[in-house]
C-alpha atoms as a PDB file:
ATOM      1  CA  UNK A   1       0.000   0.000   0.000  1.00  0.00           C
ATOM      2  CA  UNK A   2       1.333   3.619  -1.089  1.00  0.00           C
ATOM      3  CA  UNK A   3       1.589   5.796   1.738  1.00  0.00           C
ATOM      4  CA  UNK A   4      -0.615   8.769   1.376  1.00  0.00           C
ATOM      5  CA  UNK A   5       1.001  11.831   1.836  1.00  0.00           C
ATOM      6  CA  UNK A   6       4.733  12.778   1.316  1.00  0.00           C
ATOM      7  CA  UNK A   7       6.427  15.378   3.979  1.00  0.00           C
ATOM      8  CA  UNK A   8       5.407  18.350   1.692  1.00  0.00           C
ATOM      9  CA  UNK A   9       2.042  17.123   1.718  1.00  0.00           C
ATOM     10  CA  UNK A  10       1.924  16.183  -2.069  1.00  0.00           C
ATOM     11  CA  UNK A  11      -0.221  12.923  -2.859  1.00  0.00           C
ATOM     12  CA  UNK A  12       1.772   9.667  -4.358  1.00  0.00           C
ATOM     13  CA  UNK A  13       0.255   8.370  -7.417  1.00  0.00           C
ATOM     14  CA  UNK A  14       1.105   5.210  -9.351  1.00  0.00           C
ATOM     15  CA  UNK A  15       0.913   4.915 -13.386  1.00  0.00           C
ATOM     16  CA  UNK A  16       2.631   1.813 -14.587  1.00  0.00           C
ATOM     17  CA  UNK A  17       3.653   0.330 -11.643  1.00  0.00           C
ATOM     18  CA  UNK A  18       5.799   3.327 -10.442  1.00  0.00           C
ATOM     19  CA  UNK A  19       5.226   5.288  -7.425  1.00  0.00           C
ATOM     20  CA  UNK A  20       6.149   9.126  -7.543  1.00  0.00           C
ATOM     21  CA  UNK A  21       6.385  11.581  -5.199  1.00  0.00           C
ATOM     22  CA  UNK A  22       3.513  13.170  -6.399  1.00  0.00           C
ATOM     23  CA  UNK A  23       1.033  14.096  -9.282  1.00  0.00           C
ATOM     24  CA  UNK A  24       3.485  16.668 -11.115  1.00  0.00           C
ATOM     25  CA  UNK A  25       6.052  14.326 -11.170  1.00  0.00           C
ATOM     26  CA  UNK A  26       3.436  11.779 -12.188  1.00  0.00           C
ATOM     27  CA  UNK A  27       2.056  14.632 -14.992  1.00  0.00           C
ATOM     28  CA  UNK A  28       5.434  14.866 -16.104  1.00  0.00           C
ATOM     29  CA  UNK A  29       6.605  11.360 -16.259  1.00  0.00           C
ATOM     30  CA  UNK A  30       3.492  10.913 -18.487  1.00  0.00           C
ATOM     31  CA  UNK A  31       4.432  14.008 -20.961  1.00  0.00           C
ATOM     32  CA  UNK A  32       8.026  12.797 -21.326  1.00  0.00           C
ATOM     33  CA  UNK A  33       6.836   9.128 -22.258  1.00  0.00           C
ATOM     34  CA  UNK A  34       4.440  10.719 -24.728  1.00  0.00           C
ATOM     35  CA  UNK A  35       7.262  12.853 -26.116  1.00  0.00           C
ATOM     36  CA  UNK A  36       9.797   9.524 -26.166  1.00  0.00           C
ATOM     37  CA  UNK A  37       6.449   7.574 -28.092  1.00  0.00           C
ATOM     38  CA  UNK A  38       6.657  10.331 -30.797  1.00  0.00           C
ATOM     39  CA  UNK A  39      10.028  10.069 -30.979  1.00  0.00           C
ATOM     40  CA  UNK A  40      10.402  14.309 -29.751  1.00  0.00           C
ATOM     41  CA  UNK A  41      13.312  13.429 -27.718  1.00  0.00           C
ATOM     42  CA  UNK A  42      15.630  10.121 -27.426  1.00  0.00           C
ATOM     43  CA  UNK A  43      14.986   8.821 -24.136  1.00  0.00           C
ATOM     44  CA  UNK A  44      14.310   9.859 -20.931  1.00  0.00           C
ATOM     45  CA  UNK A  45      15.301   8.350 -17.253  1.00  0.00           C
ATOM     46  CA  UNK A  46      14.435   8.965 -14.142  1.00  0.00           C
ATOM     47  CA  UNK A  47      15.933   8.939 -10.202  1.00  0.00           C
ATOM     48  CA  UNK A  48      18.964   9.604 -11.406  1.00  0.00           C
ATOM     49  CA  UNK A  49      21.868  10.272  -9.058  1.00  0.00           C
ATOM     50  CA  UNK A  50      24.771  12.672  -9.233  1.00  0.00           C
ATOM     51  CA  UNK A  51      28.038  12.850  -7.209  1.00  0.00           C
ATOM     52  CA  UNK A  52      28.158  16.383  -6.096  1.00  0.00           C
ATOM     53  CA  UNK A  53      30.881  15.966  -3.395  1.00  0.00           C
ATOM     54  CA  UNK A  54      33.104  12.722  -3.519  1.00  0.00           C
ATOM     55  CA  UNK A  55      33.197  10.731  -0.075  1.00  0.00           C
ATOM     56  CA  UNK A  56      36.049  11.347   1.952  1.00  0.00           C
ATOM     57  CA  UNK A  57      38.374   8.730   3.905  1.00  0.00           C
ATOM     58  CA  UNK A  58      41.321   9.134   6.108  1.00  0.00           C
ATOM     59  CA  UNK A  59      44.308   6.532   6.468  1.00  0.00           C
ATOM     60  CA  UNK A  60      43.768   4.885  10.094  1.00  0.00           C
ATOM     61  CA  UNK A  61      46.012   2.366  12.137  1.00  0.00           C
ATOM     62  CA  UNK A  62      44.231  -0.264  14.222  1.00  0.00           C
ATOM     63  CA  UNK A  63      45.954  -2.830  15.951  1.00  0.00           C
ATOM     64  CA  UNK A  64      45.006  -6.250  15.820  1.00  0.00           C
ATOM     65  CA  UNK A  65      46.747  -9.239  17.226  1.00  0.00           C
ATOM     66  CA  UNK A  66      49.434  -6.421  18.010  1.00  0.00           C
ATOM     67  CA  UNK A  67      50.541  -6.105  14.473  1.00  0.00           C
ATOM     68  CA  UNK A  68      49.304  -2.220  13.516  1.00  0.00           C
ATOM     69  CA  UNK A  69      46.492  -2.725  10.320  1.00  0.00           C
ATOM     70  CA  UNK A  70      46.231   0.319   8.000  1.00  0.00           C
ATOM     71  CA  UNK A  71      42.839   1.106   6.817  1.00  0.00           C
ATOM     72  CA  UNK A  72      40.795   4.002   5.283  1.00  0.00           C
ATOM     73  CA  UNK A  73      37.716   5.320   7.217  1.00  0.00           C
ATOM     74  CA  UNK A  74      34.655   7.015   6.082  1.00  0.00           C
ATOM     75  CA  UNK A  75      35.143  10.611   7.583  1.00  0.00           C
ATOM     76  CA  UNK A  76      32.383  11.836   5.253  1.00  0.00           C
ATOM     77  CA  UNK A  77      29.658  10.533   3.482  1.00  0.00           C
ATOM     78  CA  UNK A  78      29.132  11.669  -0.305  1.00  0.00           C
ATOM     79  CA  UNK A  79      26.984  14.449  -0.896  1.00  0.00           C
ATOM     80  CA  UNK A  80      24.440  13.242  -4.111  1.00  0.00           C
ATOM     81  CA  UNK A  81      21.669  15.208  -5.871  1.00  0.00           C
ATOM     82  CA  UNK A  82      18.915  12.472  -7.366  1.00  0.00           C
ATOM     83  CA  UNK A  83      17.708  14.033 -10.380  1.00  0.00           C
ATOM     84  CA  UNK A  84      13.821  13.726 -11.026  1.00  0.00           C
ATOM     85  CA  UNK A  85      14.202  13.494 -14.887  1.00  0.00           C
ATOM     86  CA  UNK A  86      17.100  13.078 -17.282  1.00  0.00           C
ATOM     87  CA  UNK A  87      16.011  13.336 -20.720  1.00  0.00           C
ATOM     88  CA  UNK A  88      18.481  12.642 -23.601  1.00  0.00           C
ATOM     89  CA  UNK A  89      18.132  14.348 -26.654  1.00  0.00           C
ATOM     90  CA  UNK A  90      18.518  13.182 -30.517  1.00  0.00           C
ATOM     91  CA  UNK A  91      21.891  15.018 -30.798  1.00  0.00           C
ATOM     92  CA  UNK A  92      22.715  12.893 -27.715  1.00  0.00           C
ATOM     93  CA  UNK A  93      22.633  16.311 -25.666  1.00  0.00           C
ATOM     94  CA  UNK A  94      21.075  16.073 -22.141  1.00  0.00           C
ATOM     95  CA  UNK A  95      18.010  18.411 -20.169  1.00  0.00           C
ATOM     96  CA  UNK A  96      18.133  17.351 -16.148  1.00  0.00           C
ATOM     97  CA  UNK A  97      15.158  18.191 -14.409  1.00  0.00           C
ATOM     98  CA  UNK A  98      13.566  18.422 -11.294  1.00  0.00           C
ATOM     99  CA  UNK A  99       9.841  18.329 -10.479  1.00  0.00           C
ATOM    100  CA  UNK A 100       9.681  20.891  -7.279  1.00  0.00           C
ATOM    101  CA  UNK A 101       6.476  22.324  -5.188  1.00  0.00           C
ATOM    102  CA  UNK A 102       8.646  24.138  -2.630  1.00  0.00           C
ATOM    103  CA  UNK A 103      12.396  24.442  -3.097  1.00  0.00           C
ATOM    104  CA  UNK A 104      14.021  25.103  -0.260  1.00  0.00           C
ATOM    105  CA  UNK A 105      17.559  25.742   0.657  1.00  0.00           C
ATOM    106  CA  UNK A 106      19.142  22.209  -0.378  1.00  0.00           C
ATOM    107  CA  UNK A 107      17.659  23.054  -3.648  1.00  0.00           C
ATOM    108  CA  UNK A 108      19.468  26.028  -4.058  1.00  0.00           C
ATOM    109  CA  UNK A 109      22.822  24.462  -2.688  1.00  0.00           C
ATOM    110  CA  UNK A 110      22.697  21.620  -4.717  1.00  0.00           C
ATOM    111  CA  UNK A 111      21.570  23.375  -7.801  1.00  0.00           C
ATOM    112  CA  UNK A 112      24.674  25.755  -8.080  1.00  0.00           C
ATOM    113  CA  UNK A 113      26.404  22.244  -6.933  1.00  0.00           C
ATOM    114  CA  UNK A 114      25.550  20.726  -9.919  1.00  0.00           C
ATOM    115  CA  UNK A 115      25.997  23.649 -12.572  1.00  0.00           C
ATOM    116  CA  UNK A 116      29.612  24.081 -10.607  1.00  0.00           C
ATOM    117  CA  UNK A 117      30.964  20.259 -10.788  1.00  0.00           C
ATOM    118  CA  UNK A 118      29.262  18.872 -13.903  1.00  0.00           C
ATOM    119  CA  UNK A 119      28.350  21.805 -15.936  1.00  0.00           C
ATOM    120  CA  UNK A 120      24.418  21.158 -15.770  1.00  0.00           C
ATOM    121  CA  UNK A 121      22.237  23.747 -15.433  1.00  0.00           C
ATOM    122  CA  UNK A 122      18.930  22.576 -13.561  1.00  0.00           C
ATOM    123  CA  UNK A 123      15.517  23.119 -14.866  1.00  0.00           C
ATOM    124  CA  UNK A 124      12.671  23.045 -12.986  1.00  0.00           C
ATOM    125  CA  UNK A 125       9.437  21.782 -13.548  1.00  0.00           C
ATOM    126  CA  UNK A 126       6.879  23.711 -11.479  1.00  0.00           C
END
């Protein structure tokens, strides 16, 4: 059973056996297959994820048996942006966009993230 309500209050809808967040992104997952039927644009995906800020490790000793072990540790986790739609054009160029009701801070951080590291520029789907 789909859970009713997301934390922004937006409904979850299913339409082919996917669940989204919410009727735009369910609108819009709908106008991109109808655009990918009538061959406007290559293909599209969706969920996809983007490394914004690489994990970080550290070099760490440990002893075990009294013989000293060098290992890395996880010091901090990567930082990823999960794009709502990826579409890929005919001339193999790509449009990344997200469905958003309310951005909010995160948005705007990882949206200047993602122009910065991978050259994308964001659109969003209101």
């Amino acid at each position: 059973m789909i859970p009713d309500y997301s934390k922004y209050k937006s409904k979850k809808v299913e339409i082919d056996g996917i669940i989204f967040a919410s009727k735009k992104e369910a609108k819009y997952y709908e106008i991109f297959k109808a655009k990918k039927m009538a061959d406007e644009i290559k293909d599209f995906f969706m969920q996809v994820p983007f490394i914004l800020v690489p994990v970080q490790k550290e070099q760490v000793t440990v002893f075990k048996n009294g013989k000293p072990i060098t290992k890395e540790k996880v010091v901090e986790h990567a930082v990823t942006y999960v794009a709502d739609f990826v579409v890929i054009n005919h001339d193999e160029s790509r449009d990344v966009y997200d469905v958003k009701g309310f951005p909010d801070q995160k948005w705007v951080i990882k949206r200047k993230l993602m122009r910065h590291v991978h050259g994308i520029v964001l659109q969003e789907l209101k």
